[in-house]
C-alpha atoms as a PDB file:
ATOM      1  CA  UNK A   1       0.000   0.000   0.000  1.00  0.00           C
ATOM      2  CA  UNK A   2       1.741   3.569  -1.171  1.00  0.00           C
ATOM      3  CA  UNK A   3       1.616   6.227   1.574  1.00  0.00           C
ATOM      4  CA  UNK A   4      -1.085   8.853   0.985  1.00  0.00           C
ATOM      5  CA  UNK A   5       1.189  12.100  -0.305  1.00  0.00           C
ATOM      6  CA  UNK A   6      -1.325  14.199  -0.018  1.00  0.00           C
ATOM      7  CA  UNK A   7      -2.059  13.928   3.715  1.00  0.00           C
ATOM      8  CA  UNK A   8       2.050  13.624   4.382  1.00  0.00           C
ATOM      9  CA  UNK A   9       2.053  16.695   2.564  1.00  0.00           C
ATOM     10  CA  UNK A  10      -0.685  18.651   4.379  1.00  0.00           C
ATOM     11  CA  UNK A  11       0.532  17.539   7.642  1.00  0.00           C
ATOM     12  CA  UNK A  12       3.638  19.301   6.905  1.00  0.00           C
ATOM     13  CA  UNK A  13       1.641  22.600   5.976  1.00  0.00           C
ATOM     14  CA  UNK A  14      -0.104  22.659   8.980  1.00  0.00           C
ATOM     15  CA  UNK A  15       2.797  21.807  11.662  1.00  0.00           C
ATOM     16  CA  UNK A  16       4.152  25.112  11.212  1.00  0.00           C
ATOM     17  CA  UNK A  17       0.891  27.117  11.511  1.00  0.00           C
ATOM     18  CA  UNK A  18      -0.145  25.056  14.599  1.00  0.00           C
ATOM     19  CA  UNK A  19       3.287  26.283  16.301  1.00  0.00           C
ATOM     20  CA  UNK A  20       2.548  29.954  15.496  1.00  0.00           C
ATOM     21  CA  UNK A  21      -1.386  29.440  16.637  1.00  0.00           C
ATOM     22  CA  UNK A  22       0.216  28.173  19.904  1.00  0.00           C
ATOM     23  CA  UNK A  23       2.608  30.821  20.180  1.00  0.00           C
ATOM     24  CA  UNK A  24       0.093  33.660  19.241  1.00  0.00           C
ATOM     25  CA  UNK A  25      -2.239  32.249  22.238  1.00  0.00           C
ATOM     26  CA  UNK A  26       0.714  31.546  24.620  1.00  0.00           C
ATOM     27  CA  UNK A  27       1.946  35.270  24.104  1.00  0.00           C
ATOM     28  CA  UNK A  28      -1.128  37.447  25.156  1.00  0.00           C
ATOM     29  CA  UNK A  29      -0.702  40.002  27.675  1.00  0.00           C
ATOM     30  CA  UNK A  30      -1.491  40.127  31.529  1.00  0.00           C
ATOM     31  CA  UNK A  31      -5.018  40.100  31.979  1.00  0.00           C
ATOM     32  CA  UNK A  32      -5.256  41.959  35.023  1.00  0.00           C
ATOM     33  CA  UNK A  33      -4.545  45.756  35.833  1.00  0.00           C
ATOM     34  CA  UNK A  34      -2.077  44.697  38.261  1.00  0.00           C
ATOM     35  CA  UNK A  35      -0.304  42.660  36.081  1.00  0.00           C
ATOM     36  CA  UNK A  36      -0.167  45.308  33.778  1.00  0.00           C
ATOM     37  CA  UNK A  37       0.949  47.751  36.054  1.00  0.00           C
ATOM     38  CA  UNK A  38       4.104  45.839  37.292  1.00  0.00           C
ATOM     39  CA  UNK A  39       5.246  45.146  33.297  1.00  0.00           C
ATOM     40  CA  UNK A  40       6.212  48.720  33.411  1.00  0.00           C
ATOM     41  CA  UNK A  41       9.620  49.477  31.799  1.00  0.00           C
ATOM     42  CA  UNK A  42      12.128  52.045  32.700  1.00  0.00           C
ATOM     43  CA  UNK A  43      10.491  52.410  36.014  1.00  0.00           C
ATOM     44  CA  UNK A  44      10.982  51.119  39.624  1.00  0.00           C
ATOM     45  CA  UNK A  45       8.234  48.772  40.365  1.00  0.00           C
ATOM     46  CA  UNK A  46       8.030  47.671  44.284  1.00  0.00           C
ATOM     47  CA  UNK A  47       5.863  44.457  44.654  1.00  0.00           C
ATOM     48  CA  UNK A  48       4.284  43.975  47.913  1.00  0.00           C
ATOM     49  CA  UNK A  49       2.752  41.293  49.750  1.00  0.00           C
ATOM     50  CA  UNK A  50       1.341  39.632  52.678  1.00  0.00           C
ATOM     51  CA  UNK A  51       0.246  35.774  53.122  1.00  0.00           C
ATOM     52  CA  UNK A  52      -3.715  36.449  54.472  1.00  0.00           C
ATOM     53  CA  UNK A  53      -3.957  32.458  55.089  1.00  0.00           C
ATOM     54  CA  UNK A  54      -4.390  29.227  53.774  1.00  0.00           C
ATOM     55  CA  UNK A  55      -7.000  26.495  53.509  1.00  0.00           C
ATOM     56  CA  UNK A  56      -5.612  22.470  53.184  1.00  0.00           C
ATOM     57  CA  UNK A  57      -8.006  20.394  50.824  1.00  0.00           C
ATOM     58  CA  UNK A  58      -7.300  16.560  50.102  1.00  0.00           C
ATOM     59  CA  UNK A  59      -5.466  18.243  46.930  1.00  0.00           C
ATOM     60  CA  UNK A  60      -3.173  20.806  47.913  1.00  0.00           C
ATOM     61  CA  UNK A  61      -3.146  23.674  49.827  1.00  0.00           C
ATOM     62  CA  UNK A  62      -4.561  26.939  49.045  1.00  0.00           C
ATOM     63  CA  UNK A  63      -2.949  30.061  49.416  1.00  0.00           C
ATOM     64  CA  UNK A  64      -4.644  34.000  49.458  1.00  0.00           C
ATOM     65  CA  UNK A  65      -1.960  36.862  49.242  1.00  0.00           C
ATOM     66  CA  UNK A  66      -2.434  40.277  49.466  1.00  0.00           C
ATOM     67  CA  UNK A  67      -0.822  42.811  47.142  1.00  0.00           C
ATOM     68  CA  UNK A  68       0.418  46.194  46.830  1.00  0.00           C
ATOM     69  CA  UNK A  69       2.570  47.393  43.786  1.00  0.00           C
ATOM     70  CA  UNK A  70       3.936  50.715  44.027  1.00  0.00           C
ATOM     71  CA  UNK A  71       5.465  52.963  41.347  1.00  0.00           C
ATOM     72  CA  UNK A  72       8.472  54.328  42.488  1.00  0.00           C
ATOM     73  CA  UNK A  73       9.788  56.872  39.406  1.00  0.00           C
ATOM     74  CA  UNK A  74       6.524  57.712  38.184  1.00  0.00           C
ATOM     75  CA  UNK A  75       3.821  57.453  41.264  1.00  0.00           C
ATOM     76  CA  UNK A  76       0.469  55.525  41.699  1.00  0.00           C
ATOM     77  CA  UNK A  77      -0.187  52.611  43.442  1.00  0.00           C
ATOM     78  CA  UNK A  78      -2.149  48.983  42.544  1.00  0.00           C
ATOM     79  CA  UNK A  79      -3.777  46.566  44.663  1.00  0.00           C
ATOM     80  CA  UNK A  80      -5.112  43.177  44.478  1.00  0.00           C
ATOM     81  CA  UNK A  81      -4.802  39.630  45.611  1.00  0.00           C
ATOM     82  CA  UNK A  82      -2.388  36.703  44.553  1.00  0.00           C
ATOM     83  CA  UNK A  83      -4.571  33.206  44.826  1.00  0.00           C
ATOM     84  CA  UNK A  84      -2.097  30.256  44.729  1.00  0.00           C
ATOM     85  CA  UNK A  85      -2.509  26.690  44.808  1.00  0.00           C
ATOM     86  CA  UNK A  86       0.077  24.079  45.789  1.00  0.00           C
ATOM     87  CA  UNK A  87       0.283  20.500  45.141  1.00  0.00           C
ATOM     88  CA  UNK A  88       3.260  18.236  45.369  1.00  0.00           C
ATOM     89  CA  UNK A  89       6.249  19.662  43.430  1.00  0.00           C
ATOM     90  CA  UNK A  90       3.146  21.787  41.240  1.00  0.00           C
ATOM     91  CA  UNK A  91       2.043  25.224  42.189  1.00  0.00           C
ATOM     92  CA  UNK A  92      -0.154  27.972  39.852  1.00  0.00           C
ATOM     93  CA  UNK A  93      -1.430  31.455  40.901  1.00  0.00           C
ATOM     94  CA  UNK A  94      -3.862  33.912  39.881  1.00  0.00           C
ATOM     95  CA  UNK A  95      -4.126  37.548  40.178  1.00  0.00           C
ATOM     96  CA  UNK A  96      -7.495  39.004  41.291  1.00  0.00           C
ATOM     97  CA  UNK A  97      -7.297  43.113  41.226  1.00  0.00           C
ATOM     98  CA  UNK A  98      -8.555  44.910  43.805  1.00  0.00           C
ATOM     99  CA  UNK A  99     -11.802  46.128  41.526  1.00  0.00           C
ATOM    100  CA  UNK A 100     -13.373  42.552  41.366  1.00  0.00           C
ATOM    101  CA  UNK A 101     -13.182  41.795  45.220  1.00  0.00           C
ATOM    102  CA  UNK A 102     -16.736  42.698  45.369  1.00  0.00           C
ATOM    103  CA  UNK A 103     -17.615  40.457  42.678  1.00  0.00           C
ATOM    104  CA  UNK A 104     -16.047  37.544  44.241  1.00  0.00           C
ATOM    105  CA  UNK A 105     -17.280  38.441  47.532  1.00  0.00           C
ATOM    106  CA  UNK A 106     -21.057  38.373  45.690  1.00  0.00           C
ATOM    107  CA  UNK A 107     -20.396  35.321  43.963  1.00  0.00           C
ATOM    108  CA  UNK A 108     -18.863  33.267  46.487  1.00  0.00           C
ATOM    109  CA  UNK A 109     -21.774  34.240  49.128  1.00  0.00           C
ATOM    110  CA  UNK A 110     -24.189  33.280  46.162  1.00  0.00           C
ATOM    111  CA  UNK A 111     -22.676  29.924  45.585  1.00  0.00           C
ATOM    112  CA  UNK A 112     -22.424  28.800  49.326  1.00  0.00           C
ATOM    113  CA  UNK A 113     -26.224  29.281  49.811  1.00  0.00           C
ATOM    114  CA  UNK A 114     -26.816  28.161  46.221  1.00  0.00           C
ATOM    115  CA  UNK A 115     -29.460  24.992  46.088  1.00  0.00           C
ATOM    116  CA  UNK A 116     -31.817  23.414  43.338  1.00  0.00           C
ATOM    117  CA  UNK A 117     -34.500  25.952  43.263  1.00  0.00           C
ATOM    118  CA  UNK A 118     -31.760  28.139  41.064  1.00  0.00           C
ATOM    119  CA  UNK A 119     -33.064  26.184  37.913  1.00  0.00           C
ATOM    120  CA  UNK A 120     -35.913  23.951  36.955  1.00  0.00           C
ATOM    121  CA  UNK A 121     -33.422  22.083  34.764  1.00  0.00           C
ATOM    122  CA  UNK A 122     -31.923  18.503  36.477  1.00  0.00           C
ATOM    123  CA  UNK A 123     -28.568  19.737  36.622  1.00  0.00           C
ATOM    124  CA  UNK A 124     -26.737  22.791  36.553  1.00  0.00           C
ATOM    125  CA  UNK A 125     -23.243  24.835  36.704  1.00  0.00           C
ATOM    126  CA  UNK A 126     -23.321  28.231  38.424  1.00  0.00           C
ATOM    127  CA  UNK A 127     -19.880  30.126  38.544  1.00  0.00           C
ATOM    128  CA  UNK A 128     -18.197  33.145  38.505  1.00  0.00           C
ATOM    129  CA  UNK A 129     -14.665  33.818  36.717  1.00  0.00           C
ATOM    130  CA  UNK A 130     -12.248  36.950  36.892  1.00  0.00           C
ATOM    131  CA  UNK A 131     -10.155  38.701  34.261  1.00  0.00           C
ATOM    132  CA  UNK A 132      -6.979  36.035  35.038  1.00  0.00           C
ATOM    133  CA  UNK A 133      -9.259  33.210  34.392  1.00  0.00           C
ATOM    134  CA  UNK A 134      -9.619  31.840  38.463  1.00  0.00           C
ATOM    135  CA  UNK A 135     -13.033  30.614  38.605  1.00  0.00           C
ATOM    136  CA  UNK A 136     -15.329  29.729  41.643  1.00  0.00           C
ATOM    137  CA  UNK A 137     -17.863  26.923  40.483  1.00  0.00           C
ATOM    138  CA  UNK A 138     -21.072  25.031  41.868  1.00  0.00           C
ATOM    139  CA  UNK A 139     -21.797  21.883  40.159  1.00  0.00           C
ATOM    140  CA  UNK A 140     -24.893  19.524  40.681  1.00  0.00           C
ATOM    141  CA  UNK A 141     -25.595  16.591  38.326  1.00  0.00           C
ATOM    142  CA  UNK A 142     -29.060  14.975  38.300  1.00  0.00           C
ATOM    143  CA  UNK A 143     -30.061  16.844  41.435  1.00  0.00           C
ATOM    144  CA  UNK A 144     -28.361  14.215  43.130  1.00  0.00           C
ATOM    145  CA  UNK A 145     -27.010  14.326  46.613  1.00  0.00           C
ATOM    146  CA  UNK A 146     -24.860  17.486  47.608  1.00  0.00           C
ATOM    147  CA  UNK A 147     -23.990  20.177  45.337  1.00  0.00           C
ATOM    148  CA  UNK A 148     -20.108  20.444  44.359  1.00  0.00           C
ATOM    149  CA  UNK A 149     -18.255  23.256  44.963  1.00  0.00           C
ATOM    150  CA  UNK A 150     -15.017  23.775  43.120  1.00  0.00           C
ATOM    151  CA  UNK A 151     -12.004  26.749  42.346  1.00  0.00           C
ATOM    152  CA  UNK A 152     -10.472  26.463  39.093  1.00  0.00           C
ATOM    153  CA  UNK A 153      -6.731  28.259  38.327  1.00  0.00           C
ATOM    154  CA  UNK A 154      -7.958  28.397  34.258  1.00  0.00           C
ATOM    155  CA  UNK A 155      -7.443  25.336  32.531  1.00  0.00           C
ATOM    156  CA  UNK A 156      -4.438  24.867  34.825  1.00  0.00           C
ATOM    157  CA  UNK A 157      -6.305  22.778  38.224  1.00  0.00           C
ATOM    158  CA  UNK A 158      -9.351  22.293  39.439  1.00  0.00           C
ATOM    159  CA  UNK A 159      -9.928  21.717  43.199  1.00  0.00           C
ATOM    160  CA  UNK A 160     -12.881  20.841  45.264  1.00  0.00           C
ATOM    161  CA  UNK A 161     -14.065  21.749  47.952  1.00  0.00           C
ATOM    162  CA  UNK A 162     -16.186  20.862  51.214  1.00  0.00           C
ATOM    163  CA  UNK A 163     -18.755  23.129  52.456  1.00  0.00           C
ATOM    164  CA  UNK A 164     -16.138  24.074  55.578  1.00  0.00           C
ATOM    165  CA  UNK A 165     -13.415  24.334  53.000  1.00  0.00           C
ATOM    166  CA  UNK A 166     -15.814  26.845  50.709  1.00  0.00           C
ATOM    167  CA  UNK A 167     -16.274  28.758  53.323  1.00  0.00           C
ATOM    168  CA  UNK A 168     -12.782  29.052  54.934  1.00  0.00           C
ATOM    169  CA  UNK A 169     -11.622  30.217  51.398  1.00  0.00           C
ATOM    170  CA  UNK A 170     -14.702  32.917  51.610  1.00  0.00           C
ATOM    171  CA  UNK A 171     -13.300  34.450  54.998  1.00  0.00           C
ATOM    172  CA  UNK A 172      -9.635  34.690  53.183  1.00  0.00           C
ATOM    173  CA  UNK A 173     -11.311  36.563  50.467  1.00  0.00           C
ATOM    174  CA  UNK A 174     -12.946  38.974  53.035  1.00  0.00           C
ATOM    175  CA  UNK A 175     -10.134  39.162  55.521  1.00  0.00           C
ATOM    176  CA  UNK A 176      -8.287  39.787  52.063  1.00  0.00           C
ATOM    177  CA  UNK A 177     -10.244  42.598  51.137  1.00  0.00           C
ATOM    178  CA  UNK A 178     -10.564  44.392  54.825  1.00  0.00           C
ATOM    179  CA  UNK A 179      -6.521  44.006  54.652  1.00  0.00           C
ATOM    180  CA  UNK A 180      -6.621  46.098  51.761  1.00  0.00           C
ATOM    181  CA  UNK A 181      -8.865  48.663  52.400  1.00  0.00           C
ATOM    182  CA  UNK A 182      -6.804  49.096  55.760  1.00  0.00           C
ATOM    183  CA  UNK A 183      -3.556  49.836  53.922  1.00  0.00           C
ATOM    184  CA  UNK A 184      -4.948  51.575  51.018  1.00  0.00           C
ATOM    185  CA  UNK A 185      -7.079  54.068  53.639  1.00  0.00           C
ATOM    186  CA  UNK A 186      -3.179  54.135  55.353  1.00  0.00           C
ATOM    187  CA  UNK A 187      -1.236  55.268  52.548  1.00  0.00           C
ATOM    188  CA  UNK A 188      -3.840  57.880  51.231  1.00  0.00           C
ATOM    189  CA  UNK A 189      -3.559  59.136  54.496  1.00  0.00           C
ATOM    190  CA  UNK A 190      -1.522  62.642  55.054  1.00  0.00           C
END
């Protein structure tokens, strides 16, 4: 049997466009302000940071950071949170800016009391995702036994979570947010 040229051939044609498709996607800018903010060049850029806590799931252990980055030649100032997740020798993070706490405030408070009446359909996902792509997710299949509750660092992990777990994660987020509105009320201070 004599090997197909054609398909050899168009294989060949579309190895090279695949690479730059990848490298197109793989080379998009920061998402979030704060990210933006710290790619300044030709400028000092201070970065920082506080550990707010942690919450241990069977998968890893989840981190909340708080963030300040300062412009030092030009002025102005950034906040937001780092969330970071750590398993075995693997560990991802995702920058929140300080603009969608309240969102993820809402949505997490929405998703712990969230329960079947929230459709008429059998099952359901309800979630919320910011500008870097971290996700908080409620899953229920056949309206079968407890709803699921999950983060998710992009397409990177995905980690559930216990009600306790949800909700210790929740408090970080709020601690995380007080924290910041204490410092940012500080340094706008005379």
């Amino acid at each position: 049997m004599r090997p197909n040229y054609f398909i050899i051939f168009a294989l060949f044609c579309l190895a090279p466009v695949a690479a730059v498709a990848q490298f197109i996607t793989s080379t998009n800018g920061p998402a979030t302000g704060i990210e933006n903010f710290e790619m300044q060049t030709n400028v000092i850029i201070v970065k920082g940071y506080g550990e707010i806590g942690t919450v241990t799931t069977g998968d890893g252990i989840i981190s909340v950071i708080g963030k300040e980055s300062v412009n030092i030649t030009a002025g102005g100032k950034q906040y937001g949170i780092a969330i970071a997740f750590s398993a075995n020798q693997a560990h991802t993070a995702l920058i929140v800016d300080y603009d969608e706490l309240d969102s993820l405030i809402n949505g997490l408070d929405f998703l712990s009391k969230i329960s079947y009446s929230v459709t008429t359909m059998p099952s359901f996902d309800a979630g919320l995702t910011t500008r870097s792509g971290f996700r908080i997710e409620a899953h229920s299949e056949r309206r079968r036994g407890a709803i699921e509750l999950f983060l998710k660092f992009g397409n990177i992990a995905k980690v559930p979570l216990t009600p306790d777990q949800f909700a210790q994660f929740q408090n970080l987020i709020g601690q995380a947010k007080t924290s910041l509105d204490a410092t940012k009320s500080k340094n706008s201070s005379p």
